[in-house]
N, C-alpha and C. Protein backbone atom coordinates (compact mmCIF):
# COMPACT_ATOMS: atom_id res chain seq x y z
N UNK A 1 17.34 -71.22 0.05
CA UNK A 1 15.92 -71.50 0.05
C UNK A 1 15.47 -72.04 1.40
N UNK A 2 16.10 -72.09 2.03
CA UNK A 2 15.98 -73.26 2.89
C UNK A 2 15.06 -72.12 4.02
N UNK A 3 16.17 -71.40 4.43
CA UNK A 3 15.89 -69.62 5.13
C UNK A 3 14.44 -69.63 4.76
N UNK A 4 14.17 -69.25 3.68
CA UNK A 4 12.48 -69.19 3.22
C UNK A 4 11.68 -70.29 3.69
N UNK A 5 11.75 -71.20 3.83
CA UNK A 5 11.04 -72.57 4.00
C UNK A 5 11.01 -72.18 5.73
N UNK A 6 12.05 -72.32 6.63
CA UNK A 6 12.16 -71.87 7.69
C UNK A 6 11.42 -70.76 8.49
N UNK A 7 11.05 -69.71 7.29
CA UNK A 7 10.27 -68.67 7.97
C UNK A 7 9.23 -69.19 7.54
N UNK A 8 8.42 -69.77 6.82
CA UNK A 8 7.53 -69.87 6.33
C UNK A 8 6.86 -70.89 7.25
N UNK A 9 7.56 -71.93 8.12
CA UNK A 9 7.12 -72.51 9.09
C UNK A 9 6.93 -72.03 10.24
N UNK A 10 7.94 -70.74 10.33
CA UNK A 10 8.14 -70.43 11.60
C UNK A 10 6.56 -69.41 12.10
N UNK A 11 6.22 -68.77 10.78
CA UNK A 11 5.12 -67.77 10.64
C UNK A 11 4.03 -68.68 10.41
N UNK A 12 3.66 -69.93 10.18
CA UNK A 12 2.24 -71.03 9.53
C UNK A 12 1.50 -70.51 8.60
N UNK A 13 2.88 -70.56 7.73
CA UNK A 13 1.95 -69.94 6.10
C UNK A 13 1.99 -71.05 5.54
N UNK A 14 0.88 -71.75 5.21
CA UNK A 14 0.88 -73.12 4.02
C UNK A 14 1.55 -73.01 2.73
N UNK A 15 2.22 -73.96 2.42
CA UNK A 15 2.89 -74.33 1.14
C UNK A 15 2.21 -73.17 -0.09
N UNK A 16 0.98 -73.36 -0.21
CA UNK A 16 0.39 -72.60 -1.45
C UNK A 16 0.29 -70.93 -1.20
N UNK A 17 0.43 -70.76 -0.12
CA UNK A 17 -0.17 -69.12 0.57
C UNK A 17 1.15 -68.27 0.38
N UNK A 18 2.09 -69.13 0.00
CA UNK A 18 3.77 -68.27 -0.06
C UNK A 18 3.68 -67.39 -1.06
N UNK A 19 2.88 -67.21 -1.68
CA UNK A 19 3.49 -65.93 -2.76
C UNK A 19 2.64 -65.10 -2.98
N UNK A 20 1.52 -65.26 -2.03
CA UNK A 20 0.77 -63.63 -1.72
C UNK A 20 1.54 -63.15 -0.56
N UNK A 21 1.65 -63.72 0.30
CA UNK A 21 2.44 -63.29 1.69
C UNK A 21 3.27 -62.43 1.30
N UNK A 22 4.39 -63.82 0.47
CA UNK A 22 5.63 -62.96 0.20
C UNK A 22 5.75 -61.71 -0.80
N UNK A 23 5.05 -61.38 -1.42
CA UNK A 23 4.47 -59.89 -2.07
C UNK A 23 4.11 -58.96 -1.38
N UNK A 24 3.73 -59.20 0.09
CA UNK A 24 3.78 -58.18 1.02
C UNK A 24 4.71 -57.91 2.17
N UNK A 25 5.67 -58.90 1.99
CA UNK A 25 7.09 -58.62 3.13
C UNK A 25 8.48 -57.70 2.36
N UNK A 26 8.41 -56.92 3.07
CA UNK A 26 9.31 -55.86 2.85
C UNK A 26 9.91 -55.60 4.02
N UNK A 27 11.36 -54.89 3.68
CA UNK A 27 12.45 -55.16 4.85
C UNK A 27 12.65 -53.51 5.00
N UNK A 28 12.14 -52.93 6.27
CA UNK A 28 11.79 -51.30 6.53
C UNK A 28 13.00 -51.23 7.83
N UNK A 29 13.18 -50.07 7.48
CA UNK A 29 14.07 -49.71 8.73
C UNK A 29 13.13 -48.22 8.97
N UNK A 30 13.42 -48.64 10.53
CA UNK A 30 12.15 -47.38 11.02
C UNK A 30 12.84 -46.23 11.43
N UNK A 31 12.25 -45.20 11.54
CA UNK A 31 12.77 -44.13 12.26
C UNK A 31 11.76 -43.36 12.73
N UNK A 32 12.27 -41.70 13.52
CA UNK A 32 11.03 -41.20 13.62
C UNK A 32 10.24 -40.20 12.62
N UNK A 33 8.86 -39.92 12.71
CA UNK A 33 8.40 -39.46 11.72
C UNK A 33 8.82 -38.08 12.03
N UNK A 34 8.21 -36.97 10.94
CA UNK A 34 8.60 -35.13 10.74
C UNK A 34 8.43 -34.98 11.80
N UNK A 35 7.20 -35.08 12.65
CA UNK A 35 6.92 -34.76 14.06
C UNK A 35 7.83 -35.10 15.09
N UNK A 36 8.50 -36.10 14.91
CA UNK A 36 9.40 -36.68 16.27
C UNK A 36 8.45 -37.30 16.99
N UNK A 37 7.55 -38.14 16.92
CA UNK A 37 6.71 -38.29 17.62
C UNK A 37 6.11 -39.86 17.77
N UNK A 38 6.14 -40.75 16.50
CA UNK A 38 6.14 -42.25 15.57
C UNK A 38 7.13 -42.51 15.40
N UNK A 39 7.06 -43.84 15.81
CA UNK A 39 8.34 -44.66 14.98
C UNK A 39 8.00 -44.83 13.78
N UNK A 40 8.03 -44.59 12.13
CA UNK A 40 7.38 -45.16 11.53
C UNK A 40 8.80 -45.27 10.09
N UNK A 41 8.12 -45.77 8.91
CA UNK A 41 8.98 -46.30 8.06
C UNK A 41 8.04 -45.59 6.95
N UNK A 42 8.63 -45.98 5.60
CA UNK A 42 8.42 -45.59 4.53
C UNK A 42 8.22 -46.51 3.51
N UNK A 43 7.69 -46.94 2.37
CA UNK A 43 7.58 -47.79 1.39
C UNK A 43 6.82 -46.36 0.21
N UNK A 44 7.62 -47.08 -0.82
CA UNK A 44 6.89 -45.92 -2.09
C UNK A 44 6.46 -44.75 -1.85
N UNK A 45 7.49 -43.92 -0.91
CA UNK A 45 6.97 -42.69 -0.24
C UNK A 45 5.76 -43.06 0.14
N UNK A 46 5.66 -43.70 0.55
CA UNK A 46 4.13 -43.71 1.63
C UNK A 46 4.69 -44.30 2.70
N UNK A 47 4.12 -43.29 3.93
CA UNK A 47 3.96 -43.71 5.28
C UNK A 47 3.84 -45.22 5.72
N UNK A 48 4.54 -45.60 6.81
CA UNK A 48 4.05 -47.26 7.38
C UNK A 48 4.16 -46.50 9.04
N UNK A 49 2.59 -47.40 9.19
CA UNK A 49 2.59 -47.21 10.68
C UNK A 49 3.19 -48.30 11.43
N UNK A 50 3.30 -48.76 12.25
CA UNK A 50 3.18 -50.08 13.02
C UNK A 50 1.46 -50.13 13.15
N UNK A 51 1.06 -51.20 13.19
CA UNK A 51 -0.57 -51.67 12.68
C UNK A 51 -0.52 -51.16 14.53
N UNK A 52 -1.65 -50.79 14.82
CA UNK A 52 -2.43 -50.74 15.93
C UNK A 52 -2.64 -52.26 16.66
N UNK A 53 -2.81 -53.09 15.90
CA UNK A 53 -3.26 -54.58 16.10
C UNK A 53 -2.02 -55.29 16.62
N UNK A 54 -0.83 -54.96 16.09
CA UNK A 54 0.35 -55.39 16.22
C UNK A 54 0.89 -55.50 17.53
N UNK A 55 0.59 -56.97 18.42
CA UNK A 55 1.07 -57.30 19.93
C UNK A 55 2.61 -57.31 20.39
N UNK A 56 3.70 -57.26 19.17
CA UNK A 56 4.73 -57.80 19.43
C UNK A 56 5.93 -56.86 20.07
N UNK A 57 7.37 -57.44 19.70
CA UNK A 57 8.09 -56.25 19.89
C UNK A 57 7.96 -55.09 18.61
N UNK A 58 8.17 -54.17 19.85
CA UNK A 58 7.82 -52.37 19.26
C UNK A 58 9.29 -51.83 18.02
N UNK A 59 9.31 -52.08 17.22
CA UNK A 59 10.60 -51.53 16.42
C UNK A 59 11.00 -50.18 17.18
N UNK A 60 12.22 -50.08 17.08
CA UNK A 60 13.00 -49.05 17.77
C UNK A 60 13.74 -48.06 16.53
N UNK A 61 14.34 -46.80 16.92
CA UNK A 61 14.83 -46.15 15.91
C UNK A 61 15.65 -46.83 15.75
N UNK A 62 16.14 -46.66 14.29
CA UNK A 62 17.32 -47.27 13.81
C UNK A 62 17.08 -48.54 13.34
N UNK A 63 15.99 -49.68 13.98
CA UNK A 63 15.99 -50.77 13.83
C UNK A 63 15.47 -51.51 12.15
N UNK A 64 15.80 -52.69 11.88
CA UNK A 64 15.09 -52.96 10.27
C UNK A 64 14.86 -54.43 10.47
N UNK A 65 13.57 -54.21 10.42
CA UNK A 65 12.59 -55.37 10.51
C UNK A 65 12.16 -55.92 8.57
N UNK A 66 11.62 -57.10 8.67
CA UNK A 66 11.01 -57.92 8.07
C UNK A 66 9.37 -58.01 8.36
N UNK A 67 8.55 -57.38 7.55
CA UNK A 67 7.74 -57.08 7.69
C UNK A 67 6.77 -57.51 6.76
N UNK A 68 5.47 -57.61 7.21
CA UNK A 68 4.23 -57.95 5.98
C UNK A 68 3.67 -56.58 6.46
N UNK A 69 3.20 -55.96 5.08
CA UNK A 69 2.70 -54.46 5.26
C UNK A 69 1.47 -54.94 4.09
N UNK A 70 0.49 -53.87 4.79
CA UNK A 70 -0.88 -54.04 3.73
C UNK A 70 -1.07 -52.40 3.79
N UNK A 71 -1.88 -52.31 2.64
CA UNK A 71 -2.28 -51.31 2.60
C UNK A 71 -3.66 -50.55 3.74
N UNK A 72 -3.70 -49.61 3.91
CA UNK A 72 -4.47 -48.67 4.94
C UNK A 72 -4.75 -47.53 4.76
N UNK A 73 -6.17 -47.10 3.91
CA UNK A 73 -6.18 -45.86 3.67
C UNK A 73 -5.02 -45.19 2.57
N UNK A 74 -4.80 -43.90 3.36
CA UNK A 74 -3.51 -43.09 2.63
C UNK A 74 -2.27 -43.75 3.40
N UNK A 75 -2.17 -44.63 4.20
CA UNK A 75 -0.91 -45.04 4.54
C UNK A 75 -1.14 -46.49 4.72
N UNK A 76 0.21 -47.12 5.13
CA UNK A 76 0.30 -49.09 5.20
C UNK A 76 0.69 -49.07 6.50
N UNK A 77 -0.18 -50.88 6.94
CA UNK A 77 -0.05 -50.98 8.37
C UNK A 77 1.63 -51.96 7.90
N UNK A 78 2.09 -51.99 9.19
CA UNK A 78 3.42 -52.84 9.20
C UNK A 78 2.89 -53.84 10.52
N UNK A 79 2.90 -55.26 9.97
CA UNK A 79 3.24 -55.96 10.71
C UNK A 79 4.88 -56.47 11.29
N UNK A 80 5.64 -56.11 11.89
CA UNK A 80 7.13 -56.84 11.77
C UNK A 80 6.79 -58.30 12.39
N UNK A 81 7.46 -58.94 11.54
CA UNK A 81 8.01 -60.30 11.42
C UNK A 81 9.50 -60.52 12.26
N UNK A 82 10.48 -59.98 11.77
CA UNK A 82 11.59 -60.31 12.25
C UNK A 82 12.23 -59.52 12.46
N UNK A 83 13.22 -59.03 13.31
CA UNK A 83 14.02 -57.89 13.45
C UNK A 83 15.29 -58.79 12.65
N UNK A 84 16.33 -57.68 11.56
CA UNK A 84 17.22 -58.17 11.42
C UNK A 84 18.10 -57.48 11.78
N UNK A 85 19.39 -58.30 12.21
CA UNK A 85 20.65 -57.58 12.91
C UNK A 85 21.79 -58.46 12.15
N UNK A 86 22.74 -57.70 12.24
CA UNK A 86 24.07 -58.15 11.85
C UNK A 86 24.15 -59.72 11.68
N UNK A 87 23.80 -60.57 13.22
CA UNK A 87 24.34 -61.86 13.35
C UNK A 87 23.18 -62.43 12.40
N UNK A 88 22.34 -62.13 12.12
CA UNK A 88 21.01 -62.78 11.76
C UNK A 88 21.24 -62.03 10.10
N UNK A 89 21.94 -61.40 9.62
CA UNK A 89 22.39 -61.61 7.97
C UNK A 89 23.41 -62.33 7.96
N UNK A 90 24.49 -62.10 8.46
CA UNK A 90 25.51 -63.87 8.21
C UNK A 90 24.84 -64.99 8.73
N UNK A 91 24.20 -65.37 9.17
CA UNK A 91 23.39 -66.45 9.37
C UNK A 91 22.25 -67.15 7.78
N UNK A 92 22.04 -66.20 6.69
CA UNK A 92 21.45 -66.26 5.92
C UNK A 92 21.73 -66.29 4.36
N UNK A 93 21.52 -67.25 3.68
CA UNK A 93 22.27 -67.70 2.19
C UNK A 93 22.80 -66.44 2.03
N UNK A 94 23.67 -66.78 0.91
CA UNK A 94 24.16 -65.19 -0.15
C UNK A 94 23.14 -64.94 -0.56
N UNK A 95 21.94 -65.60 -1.65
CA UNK A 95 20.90 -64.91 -2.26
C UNK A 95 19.95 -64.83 -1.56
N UNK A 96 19.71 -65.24 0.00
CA UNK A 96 18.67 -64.50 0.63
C UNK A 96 19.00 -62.80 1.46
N UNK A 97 20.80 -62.61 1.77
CA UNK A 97 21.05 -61.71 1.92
C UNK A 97 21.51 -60.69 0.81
N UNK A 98 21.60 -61.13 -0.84
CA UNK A 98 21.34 -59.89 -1.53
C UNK A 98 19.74 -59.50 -1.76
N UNK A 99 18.65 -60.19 -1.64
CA UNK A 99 17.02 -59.67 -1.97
C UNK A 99 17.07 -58.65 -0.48
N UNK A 100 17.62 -58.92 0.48
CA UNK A 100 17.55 -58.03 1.72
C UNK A 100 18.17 -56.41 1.14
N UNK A 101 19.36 -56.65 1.15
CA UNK A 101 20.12 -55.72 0.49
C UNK A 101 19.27 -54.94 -0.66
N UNK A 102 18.65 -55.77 -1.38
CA UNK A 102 18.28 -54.91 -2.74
C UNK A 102 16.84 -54.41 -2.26
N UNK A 103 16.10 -55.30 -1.27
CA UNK A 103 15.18 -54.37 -0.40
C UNK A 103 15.39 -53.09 -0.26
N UNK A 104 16.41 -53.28 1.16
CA UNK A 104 16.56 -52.20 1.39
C UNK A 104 17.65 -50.75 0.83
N UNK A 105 18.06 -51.28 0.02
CA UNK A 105 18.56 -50.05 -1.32
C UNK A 105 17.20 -49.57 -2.11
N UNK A 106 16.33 -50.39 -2.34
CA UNK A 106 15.15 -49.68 -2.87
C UNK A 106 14.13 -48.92 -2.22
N UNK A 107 14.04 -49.25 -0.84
CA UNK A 107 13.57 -48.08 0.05
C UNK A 107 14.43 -47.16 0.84
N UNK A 108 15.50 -47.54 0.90
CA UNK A 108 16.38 -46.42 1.69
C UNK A 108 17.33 -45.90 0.46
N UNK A 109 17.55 -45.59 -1.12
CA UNK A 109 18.56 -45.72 -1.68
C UNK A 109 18.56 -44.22 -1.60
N UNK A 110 18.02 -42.64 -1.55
CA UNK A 110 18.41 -41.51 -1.43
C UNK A 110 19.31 -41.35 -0.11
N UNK A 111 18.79 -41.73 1.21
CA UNK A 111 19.74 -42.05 2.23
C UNK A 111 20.83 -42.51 2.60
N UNK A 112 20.72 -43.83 1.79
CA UNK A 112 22.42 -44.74 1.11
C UNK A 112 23.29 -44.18 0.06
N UNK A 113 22.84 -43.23 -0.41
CA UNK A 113 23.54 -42.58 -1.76
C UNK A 113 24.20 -41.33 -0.84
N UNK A 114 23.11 -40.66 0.00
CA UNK A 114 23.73 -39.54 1.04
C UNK A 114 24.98 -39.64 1.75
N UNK A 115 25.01 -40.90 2.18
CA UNK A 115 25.88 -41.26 3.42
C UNK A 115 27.17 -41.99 2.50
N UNK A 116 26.49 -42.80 1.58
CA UNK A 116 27.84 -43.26 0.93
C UNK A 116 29.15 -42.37 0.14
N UNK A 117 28.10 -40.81 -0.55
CA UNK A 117 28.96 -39.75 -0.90
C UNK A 117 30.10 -39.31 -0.09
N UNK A 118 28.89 -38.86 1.75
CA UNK A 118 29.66 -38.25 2.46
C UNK A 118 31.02 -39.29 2.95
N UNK A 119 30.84 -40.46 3.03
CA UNK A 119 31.93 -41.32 3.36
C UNK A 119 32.79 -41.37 2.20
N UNK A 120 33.02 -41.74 1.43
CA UNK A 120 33.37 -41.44 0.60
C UNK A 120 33.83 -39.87 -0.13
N UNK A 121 33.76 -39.23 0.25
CA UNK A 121 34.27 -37.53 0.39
C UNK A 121 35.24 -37.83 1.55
N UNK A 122 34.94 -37.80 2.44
CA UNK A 122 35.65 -38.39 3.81
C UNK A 122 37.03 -39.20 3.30
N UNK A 123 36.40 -40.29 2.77
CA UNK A 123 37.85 -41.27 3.10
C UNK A 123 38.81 -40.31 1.77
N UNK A 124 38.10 -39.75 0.47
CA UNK A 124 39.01 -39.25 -0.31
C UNK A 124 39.48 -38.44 0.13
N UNK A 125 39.37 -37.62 0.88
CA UNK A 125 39.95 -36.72 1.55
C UNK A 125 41.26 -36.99 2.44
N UNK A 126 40.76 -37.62 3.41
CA UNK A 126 41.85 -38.18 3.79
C UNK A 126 43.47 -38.91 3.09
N UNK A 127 42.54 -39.57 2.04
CA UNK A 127 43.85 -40.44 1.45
C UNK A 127 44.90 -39.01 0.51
N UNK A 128 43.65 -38.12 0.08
CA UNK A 128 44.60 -36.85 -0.56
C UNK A 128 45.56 -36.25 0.82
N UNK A 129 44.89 -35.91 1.79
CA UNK A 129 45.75 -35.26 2.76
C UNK A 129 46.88 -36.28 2.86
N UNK A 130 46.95 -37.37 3.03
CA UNK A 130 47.82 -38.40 3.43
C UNK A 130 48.96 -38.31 2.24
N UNK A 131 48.26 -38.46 1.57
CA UNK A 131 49.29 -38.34 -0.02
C UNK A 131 50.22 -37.16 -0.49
N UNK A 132 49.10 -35.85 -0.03
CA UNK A 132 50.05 -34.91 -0.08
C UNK A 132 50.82 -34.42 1.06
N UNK A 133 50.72 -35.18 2.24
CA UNK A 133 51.84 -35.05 3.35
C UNK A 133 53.15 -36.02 3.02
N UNK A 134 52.60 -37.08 2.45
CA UNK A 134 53.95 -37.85 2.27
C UNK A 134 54.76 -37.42 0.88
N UNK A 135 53.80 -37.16 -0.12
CA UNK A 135 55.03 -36.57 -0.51
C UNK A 135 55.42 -35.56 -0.60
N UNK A 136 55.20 -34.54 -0.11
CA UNK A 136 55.96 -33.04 0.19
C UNK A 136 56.44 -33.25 1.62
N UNK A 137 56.78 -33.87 2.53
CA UNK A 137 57.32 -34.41 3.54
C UNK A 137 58.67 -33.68 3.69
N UNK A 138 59.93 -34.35 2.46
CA UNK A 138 61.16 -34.00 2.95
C UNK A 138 60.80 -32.59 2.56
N UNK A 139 60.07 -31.76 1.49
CA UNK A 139 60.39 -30.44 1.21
C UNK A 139 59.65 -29.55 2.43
N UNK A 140 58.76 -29.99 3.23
CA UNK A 140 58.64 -29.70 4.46
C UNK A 140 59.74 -29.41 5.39
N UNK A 141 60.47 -30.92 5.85
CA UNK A 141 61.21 -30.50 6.62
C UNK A 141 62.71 -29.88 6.03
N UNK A 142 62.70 -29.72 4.82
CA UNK A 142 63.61 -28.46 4.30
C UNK A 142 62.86 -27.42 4.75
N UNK A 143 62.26 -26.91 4.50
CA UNK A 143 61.27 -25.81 4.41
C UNK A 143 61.70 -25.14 6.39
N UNK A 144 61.27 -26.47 6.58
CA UNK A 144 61.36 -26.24 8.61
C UNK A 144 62.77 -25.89 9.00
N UNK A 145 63.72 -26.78 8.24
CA UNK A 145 65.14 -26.41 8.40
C UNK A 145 65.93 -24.90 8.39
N UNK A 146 64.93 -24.71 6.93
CA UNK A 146 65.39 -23.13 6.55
C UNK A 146 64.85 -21.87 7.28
N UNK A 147 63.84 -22.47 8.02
CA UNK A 147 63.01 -21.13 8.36
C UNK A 147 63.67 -21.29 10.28
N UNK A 148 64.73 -22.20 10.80
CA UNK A 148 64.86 -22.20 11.96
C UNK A 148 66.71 -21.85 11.76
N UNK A 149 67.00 -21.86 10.64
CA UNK A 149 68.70 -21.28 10.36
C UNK A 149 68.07 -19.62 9.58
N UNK A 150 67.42 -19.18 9.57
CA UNK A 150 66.89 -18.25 9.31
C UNK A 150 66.46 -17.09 10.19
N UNK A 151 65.84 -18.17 11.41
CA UNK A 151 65.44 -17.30 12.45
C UNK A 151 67.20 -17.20 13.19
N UNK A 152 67.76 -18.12 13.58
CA UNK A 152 69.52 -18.45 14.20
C UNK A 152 69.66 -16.93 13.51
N UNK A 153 69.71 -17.16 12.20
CA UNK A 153 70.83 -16.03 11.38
C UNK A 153 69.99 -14.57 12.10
N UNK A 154 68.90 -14.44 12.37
CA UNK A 154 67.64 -13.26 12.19
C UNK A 154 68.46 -12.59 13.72
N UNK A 155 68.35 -13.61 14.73
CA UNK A 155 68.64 -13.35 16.10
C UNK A 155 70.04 -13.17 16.03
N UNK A 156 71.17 -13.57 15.34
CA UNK A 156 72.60 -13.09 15.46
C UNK A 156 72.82 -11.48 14.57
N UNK A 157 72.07 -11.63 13.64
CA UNK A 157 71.83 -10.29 12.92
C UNK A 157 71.18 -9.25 13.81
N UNK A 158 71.01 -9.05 14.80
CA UNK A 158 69.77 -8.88 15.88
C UNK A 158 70.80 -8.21 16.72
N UNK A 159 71.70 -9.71 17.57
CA UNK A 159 72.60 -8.58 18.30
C UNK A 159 73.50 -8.06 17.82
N UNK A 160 74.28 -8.29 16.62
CA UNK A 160 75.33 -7.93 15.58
C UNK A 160 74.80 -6.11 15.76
N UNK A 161 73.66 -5.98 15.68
CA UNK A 161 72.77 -4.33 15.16
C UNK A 161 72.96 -3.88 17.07
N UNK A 162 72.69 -4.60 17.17
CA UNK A 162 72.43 -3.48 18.81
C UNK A 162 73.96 -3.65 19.52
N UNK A 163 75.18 -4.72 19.18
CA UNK A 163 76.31 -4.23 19.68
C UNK A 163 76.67 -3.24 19.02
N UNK A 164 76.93 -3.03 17.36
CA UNK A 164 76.65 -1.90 16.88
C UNK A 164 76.54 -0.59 17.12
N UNK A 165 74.69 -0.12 17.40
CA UNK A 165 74.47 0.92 17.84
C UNK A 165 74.75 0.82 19.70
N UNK A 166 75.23 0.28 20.19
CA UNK A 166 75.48 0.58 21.53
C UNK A 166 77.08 1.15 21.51
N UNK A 167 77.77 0.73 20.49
CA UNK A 167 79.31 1.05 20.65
C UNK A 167 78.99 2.52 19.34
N UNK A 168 78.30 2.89 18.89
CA UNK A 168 78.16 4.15 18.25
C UNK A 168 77.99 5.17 18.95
């Protein structure tokens, strides 16, 4: 709680004003829009711009801010509040870094489900390849053994035929 109290000073939101505010901070990670052209984010499939009004630092691709977003027309302005990064979630309770988390699983969760498959395809994959190298391993290098006393025998059978037909 404390984290909350902290931003809440840090931004000069009065004691009573905390729970309209906080009904409009949402944790967006931006990217660029269809065009390539906006940085912008998403909430409830709807568009977030960065507000026009907005003096501060510019969110970057990739980046995931803490944000108060209002509505605008057919799309929401984004104010960012805070950029968060790695050092700045271990820095923050367990239950202020699972509402982050469950933030952003609720706006990014088709994207997190994408990437978590493909990793996950990935690592299973691997651990099968791994698994089935170790254990077919020794019947491998049987396998390698036989096919190099095979070729020995192939090449003595080889000149065995041509001293053969040379003394015929």
């Amino acid at each position: 709680m404390a984290d909350l109290i902290d931003l809440q000073k840090e931004l000069g939101i009065k004691p009573g004003e905390m729970s309209a505010v906080a009904s409009r901070l949402h944790v967006l990670r931006f990217d660029w829009d269809k065009k390539g052209v906006n940085v912008v984010s998403s909430l409830d499939h709807v568009i977030v711009f960065v507000s026009p009004h907005y003096n501060g630092d510019q969110p970057e691709i990739g980046d995931v801010w803490l944000c108060s977003v209002e509505p605008h027309s057919s799309v929401f302005w984004a104010y960012p509040l805070m950029r968060i990064t790695s050092s700045f979630l271990m820095g923050l309770s367990d239950g202020m870094r699972e509402e982050i988390y469950d933030s952003l699983w609720a706006t990014n969760r088709k994207e997190f489900e994408k990437e978590f498959e493909k990793r996950y395809r990935e690592s299973a994959m691997v651990a099968a390849r791994e698994q089935l190298e170790k254990s077919h391993r020794a019947e491998i290098a049987g396998m390698q053994a036989r096919i190099e006393a095979l070729k020995t025998e192939n090449e003595q059978n080889r000149i065995l035929l041509q001293s053969r037909s040379s003394h015929a």
